[in-house]
C-alpha atoms as a PDB file:
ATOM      1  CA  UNK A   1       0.000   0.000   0.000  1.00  0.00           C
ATOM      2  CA  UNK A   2       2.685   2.474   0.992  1.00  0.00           C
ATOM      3  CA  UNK A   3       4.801   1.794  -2.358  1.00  0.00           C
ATOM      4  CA  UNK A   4       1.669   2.678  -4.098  1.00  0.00           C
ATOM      5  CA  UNK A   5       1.319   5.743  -2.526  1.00  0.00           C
ATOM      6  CA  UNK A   6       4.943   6.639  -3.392  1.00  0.00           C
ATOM      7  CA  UNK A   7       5.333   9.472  -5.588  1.00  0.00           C
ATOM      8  CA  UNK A   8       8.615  10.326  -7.258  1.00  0.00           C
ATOM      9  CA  UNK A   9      10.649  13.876  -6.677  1.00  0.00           C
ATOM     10  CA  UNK A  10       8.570  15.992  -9.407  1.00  0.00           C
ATOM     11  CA  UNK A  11      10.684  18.806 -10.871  1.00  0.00           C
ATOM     12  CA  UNK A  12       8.652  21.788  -8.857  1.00  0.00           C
ATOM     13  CA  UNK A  13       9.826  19.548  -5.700  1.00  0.00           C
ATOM     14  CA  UNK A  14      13.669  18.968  -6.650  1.00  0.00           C
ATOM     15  CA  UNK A  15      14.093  22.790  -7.385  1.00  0.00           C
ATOM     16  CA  UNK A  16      11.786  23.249  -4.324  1.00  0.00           C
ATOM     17  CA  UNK A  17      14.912  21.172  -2.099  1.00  0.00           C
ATOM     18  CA  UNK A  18      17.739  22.743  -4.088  1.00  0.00           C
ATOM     19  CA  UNK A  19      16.538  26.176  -2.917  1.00  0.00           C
ATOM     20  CA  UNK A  20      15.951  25.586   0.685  1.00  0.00           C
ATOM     21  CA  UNK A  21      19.624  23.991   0.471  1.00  0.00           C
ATOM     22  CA  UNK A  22      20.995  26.894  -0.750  1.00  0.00           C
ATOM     23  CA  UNK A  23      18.756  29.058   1.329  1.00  0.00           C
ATOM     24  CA  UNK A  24      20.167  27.537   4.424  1.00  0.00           C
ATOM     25  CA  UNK A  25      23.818  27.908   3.055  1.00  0.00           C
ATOM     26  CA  UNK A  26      23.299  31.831   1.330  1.00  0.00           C
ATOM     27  CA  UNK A  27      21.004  32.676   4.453  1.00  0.00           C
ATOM     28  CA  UNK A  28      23.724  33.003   7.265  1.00  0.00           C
ATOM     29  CA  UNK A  29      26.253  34.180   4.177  1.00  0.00           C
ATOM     30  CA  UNK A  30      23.713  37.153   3.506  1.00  0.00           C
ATOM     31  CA  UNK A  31      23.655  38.286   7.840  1.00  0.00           C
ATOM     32  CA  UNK A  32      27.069  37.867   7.810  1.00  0.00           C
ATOM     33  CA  UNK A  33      27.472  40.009   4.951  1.00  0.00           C
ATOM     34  CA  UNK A  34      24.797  42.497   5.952  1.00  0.00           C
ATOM     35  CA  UNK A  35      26.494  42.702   9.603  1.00  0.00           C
ATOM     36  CA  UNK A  36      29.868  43.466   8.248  1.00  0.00           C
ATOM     37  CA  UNK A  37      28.414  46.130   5.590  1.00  0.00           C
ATOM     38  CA  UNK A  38      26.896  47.537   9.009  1.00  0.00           C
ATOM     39  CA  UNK A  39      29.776  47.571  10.578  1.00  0.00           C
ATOM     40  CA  UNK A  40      31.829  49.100   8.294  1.00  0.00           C
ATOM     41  CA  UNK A  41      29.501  52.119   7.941  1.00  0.00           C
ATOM     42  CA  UNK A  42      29.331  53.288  11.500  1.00  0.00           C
ATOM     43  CA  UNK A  43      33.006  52.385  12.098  1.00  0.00           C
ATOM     44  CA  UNK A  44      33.318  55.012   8.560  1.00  0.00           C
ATOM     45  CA  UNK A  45      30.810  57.431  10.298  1.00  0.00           C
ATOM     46  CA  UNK A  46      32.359  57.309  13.664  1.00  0.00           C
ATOM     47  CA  UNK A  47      35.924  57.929  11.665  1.00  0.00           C
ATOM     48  CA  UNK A  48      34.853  60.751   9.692  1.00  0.00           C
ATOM     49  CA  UNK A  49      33.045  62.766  13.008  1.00  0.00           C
ATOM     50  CA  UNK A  50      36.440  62.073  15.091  1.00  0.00           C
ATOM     51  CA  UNK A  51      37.889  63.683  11.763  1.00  0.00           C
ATOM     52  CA  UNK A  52      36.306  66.267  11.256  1.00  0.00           C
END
């Protein structure tokens, strides 16, 4: 009964995997990214006011 009620890994469903796979790889890769970009624009800000 349960092999009859198999179905095989449709296309919608494979591309459906490969992007939560990549989402949980590029997901922590984007924070990371967006902390540093952060980062480096109030460590620019707080340069340019002790500049100035």
């Amino acid at each position: 009964m349960q092999q009859d009620s198999y179905v095989p890994l449709t296309v919608p469903e494979t591309t459906l995997t490969r992007l939560r796979t990549t989402g949980r790889i590029v997901l922590p890769l984007a924070v990371a990214a967006a902390i540093t970009w952060l980062g480096v624009v109030v460590f620019l800000e707080v340069v340019t006011t002790l500049l100035t």
